[in-house]
Protein backbone atom coordinates (compact mmCIF):
# COMPACT_ATOMS: atom_id res chain seq x y z
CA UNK A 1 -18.95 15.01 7.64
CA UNK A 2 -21.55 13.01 6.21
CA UNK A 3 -19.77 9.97 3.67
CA UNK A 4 -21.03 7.50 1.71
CA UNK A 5 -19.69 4.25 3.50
CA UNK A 6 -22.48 1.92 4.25
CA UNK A 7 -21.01 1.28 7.48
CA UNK A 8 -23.48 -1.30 8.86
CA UNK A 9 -22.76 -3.40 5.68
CA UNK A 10 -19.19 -2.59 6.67
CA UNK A 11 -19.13 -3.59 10.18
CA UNK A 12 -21.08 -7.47 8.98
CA UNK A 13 -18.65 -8.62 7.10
CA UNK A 14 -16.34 -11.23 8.30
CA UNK A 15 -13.25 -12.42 7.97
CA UNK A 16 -14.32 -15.04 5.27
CA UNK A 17 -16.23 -12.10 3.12
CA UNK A 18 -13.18 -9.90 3.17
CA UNK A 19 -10.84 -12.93 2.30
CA UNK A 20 -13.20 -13.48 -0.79
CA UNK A 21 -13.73 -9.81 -1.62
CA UNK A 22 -9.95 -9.79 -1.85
CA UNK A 23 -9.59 -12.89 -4.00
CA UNK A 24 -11.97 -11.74 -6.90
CA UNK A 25 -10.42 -8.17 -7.10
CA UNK A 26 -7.45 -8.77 -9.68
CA UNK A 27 -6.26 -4.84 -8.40
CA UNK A 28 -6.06 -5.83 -4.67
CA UNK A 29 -2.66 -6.65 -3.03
CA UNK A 30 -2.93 -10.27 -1.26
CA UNK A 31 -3.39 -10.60 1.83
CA UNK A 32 -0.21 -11.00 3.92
CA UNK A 33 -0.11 -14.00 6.25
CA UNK A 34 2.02 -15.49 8.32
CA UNK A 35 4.13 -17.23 6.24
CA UNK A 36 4.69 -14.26 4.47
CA UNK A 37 6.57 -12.44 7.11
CA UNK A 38 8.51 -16.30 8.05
CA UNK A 39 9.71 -15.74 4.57
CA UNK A 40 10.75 -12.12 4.92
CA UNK A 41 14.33 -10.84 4.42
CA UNK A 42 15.38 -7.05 6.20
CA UNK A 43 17.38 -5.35 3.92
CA UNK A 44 19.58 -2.82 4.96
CA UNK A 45 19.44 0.37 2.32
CA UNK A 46 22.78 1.33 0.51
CA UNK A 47 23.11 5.06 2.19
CA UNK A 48 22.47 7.78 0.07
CA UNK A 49 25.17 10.58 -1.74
CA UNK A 50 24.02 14.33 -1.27
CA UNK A 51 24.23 16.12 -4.35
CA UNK A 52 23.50 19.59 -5.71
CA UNK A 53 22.97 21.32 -8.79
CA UNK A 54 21.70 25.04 -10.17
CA UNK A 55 19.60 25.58 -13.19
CA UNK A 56 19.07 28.40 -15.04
CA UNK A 57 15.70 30.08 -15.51
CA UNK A 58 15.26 29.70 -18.51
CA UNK A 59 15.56 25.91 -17.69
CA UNK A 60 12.85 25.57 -14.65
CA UNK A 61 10.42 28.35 -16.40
């Protein structure tokens, strides 16, 4: 499958251009250093309750 990645473009940028790229795109997540995982906390989910219910079809159609 052919796509439309201009993958030698891809494969010269470096670590500065992507850093960049990153910083002027107000829709990308930050990159995660570091520090960031230092300041990480694990949190242990609450466990879940099963429950069940039934509709009628005149409900779910």
């Amino acid at each position: 499958m052919r796509t439309k990645t201009n993958w030698k473009r891809f494969d010269s940028l470096t670590d500065s251009d992507v850093h960049e790229a990153v910083k002027a795109d107000p829709d990308a997540a930050p990159i995660l250093d570091a520090a960031c995982f230092r300041r990480a906390k694990v949190v242990m989910a609450e466990p879940k309750t099963a429950i069940s219910f039934s509709l009628g079809r005149d409900v779910v159609e």
